[in-house]
C-alpha atoms as a PDB file:
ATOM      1  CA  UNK A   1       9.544  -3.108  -5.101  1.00  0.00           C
ATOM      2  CA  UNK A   2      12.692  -5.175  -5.320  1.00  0.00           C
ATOM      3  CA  UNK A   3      14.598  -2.449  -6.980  1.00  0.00           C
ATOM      4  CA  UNK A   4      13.373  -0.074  -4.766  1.00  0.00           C
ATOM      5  CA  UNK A   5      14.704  -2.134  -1.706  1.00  0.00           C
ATOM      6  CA  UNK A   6      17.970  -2.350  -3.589  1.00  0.00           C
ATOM      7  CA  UNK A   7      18.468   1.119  -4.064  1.00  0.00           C
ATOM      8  CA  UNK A   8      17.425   2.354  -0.780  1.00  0.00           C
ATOM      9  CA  UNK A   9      18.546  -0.799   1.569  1.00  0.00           C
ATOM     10  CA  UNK A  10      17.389  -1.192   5.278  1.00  0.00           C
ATOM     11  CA  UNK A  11      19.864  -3.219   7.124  1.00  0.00           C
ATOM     12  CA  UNK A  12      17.098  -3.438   9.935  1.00  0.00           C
ATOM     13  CA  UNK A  13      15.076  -5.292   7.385  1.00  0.00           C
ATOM     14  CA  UNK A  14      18.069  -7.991   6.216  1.00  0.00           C
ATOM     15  CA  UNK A  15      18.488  -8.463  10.016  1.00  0.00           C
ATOM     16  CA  UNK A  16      14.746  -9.138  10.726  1.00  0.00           C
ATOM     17  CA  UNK A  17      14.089 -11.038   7.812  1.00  0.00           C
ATOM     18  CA  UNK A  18      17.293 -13.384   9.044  1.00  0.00           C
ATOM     19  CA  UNK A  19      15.530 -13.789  12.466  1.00  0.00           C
ATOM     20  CA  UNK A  20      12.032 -14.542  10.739  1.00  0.00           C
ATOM     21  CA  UNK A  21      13.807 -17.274   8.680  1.00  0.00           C
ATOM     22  CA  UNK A  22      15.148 -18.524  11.510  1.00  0.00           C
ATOM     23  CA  UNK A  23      11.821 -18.794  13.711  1.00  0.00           C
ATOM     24  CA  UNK A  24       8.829 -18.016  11.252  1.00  0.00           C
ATOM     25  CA  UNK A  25       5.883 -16.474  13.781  1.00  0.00           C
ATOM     26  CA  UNK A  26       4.066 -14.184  13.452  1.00  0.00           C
ATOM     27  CA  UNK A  27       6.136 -11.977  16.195  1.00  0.00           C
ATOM     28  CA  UNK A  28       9.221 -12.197  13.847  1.00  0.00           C
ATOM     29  CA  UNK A  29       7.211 -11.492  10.856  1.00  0.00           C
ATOM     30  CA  UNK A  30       5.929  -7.953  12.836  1.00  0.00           C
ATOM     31  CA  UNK A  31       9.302  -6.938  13.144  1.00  0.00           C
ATOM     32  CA  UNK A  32      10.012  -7.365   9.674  1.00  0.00           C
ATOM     33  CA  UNK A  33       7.197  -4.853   8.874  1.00  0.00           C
ATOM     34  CA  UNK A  34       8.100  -2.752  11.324  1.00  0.00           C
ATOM     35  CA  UNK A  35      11.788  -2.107  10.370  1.00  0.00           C
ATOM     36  CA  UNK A  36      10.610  -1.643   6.947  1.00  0.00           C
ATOM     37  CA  UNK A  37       8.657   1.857   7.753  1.00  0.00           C
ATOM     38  CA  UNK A  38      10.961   3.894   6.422  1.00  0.00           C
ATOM     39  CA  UNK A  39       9.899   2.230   3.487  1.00  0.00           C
ATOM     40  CA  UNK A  40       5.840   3.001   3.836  1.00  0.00           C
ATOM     41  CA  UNK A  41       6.016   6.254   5.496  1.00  0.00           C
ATOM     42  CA  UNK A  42       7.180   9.619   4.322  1.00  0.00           C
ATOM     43  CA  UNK A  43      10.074  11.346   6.474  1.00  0.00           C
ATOM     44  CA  UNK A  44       7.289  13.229   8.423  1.00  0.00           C
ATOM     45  CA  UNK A  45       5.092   9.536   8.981  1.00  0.00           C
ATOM     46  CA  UNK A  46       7.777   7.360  10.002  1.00  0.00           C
ATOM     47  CA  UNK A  47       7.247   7.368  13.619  1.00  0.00           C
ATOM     48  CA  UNK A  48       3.912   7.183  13.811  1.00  0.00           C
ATOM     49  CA  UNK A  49       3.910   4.938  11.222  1.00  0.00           C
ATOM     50  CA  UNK A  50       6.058   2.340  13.052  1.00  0.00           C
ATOM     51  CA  UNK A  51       3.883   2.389  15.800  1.00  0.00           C
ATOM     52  CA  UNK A  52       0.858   1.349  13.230  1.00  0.00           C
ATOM     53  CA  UNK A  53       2.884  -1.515  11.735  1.00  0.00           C
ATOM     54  CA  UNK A  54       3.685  -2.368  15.544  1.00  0.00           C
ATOM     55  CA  UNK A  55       0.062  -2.565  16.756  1.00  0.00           C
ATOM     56  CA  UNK A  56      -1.185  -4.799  13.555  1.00  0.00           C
ATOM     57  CA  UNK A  57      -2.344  -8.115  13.376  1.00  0.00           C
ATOM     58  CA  UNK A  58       0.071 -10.416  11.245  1.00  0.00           C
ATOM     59  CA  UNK A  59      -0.014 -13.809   9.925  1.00  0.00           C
ATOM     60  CA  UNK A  60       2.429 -15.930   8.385  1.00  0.00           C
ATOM     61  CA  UNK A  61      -0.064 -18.651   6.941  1.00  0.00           C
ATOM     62  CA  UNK A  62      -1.017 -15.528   4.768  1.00  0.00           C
ATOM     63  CA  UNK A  63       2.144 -14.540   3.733  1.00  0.00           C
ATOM     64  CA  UNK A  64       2.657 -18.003   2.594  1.00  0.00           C
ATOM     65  CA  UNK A  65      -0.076 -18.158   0.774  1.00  0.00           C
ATOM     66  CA  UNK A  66       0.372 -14.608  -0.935  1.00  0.00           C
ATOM     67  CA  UNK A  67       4.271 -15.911  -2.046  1.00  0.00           C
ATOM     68  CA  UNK A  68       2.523 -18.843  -3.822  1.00  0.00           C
ATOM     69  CA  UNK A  69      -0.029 -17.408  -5.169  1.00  0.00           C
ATOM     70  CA  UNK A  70      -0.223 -14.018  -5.851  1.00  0.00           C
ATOM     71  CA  UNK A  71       3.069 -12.155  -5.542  1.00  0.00           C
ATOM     72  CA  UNK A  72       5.139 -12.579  -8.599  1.00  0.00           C
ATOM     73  CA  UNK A  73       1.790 -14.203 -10.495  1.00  0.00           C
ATOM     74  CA  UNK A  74      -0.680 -11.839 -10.060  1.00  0.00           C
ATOM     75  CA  UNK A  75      -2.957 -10.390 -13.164  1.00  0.00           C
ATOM     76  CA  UNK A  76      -6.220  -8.283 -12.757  1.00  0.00           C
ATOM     77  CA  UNK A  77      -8.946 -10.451 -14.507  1.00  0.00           C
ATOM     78  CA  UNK A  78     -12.004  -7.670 -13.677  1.00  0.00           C
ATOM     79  CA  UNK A  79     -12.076  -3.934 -13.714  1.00  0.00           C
ATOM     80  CA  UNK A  80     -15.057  -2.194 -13.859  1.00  0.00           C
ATOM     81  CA  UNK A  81     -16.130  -0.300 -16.407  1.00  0.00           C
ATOM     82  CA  UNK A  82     -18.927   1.678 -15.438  1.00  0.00           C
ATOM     83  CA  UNK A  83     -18.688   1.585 -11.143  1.00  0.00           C
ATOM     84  CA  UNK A  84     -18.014   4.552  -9.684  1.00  0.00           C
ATOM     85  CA  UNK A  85     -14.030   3.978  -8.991  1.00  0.00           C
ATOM     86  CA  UNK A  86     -11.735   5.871  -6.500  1.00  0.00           C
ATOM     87  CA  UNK A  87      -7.994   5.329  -6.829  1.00  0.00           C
ATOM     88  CA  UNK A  88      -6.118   6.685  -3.991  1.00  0.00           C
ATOM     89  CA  UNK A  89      -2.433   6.927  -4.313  1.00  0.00           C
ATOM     90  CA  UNK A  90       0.427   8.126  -2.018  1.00  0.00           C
ATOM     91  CA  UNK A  91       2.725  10.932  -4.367  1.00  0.00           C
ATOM     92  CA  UNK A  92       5.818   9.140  -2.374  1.00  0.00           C
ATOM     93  CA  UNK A  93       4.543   5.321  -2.512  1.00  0.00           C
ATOM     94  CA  UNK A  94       7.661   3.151  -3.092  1.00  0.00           C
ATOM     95  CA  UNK A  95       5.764  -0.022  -2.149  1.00  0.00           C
ATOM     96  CA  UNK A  96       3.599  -0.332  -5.373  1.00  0.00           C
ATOM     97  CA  UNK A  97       4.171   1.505  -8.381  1.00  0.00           C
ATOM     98  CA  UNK A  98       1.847   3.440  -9.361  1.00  0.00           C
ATOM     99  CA  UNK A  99       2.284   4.017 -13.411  1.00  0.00           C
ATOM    100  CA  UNK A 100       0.070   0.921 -14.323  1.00  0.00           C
ATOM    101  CA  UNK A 101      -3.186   3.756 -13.548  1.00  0.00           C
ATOM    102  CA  UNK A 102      -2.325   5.680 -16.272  1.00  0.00           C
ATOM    103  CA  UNK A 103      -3.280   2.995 -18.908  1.00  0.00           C
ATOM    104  CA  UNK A 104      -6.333   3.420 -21.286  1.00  0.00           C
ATOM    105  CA  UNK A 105      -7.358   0.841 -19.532  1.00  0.00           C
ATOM    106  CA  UNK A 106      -7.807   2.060 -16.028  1.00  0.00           C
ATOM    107  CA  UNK A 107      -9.485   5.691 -16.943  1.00  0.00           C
ATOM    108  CA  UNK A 108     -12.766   6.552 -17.782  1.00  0.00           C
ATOM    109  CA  UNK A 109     -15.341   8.795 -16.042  1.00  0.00           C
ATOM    110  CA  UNK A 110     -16.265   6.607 -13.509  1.00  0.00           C
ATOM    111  CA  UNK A 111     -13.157   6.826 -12.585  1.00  0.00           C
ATOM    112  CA  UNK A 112     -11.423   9.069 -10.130  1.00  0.00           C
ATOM    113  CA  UNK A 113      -7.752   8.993  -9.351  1.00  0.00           C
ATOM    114  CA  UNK A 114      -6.346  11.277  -6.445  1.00  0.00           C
ATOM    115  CA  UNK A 115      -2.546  11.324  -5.754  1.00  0.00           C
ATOM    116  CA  UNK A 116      -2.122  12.817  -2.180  1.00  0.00           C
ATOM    117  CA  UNK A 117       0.764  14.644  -1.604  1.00  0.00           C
ATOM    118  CA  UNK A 118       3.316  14.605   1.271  1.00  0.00           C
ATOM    119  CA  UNK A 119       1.959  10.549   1.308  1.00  0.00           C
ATOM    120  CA  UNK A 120       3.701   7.367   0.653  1.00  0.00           C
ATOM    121  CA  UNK A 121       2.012   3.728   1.108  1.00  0.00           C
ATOM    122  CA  UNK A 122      -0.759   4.390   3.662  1.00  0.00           C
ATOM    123  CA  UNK A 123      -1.650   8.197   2.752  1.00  0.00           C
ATOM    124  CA  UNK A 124      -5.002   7.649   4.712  1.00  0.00           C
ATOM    125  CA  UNK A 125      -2.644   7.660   7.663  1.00  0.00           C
ATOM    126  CA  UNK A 126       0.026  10.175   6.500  1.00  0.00           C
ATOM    127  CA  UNK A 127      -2.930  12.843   5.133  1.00  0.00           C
ATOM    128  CA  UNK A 128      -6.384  11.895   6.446  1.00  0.00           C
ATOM    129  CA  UNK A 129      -7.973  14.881   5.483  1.00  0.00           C
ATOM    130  CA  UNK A 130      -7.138  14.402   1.793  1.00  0.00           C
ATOM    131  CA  UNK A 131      -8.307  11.045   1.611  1.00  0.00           C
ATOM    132  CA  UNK A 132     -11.822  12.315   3.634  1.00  0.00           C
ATOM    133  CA  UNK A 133     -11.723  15.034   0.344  1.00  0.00           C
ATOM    134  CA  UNK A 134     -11.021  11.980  -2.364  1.00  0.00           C
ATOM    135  CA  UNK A 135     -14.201  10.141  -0.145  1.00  0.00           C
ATOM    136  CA  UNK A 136     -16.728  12.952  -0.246  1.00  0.00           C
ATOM    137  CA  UNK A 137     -15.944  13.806  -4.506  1.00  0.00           C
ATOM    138  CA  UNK A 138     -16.628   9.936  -4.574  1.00  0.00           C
ATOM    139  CA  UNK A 139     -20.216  10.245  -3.278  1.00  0.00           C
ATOM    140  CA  UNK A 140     -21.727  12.079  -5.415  1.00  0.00           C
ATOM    141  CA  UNK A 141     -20.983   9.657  -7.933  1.00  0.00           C
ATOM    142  CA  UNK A 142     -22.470   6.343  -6.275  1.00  0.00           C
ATOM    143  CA  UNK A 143     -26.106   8.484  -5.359  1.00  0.00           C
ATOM    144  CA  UNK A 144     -28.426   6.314  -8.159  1.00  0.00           C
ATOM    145  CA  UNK A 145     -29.842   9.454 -10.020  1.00  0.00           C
ATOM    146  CA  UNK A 146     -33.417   9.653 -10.766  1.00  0.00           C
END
């Protein structure tokens, strides 16, 4: 993610993040997540987008919490091995990379891995109907079998 930001720089973003630093709500923290769309949208999403990451509920204590705890630290300890699995991933997702689901270790036939096209970060958003597809191949597969 940090490359990615420094390859493709928003200067909407710097400024944002300058005025949450300076007053940390949850207002200022919006803002930050708004000017970064262009970031978690596709070309084609970003508007609509934007108005998403306007209308969403953010909190600060949790952001805290997540730069403690979990962002730079995190490592799966569970994955299952027989559960029916769906992985959905955005074909233009520049928030988390999406390489790591090609390991051994994350396949298996319980497990099924759609990459929607023409999505980035929130492809449920971007393509709705492909993610509904991904959803209904997934059902079959949780139905306990006699």
């Amino acid at each position: 993610f940090f490359e990615m930001t420094q390859r493709h720089p928003l200067p909407e973003v710097d400024a944002a993040t300058r005025r949450y630093e300076a007053e940390r709500t949850d207002e200022r923290l919006r803002d930050i997540a708004v000017a970064s769309a262009e970031w978690n949208f596709t070309p084609e999403g970003v508007t609509v987008g934007r108005e998403l990451l306007r209308r969403m509920p953010y909190n600060r204590a949790a952001v805290d919490w997540s730069d403690r705890n979990f962002d730079e630290t995190y490592v799966h300890t569970w994955w299952p091995r027989s559960l029916p699995t769906l992985i959905i991933s955005g074909a233009e997702d520049r928030i988390v990379q999406q390489t790591p689901w090609t390991r051994p270790a994350f396949q298996g036939p319980h497990i099924l891995h759609r990459t929607v096209e023409g999505a980035a970060h929130f492809p449920w958003v971007e393509r709705p109907e492909a993610v509904a597809s991904a959803l209904r191949e997934l059902v079959p597969r949780m139905t306990p079998r006699p």
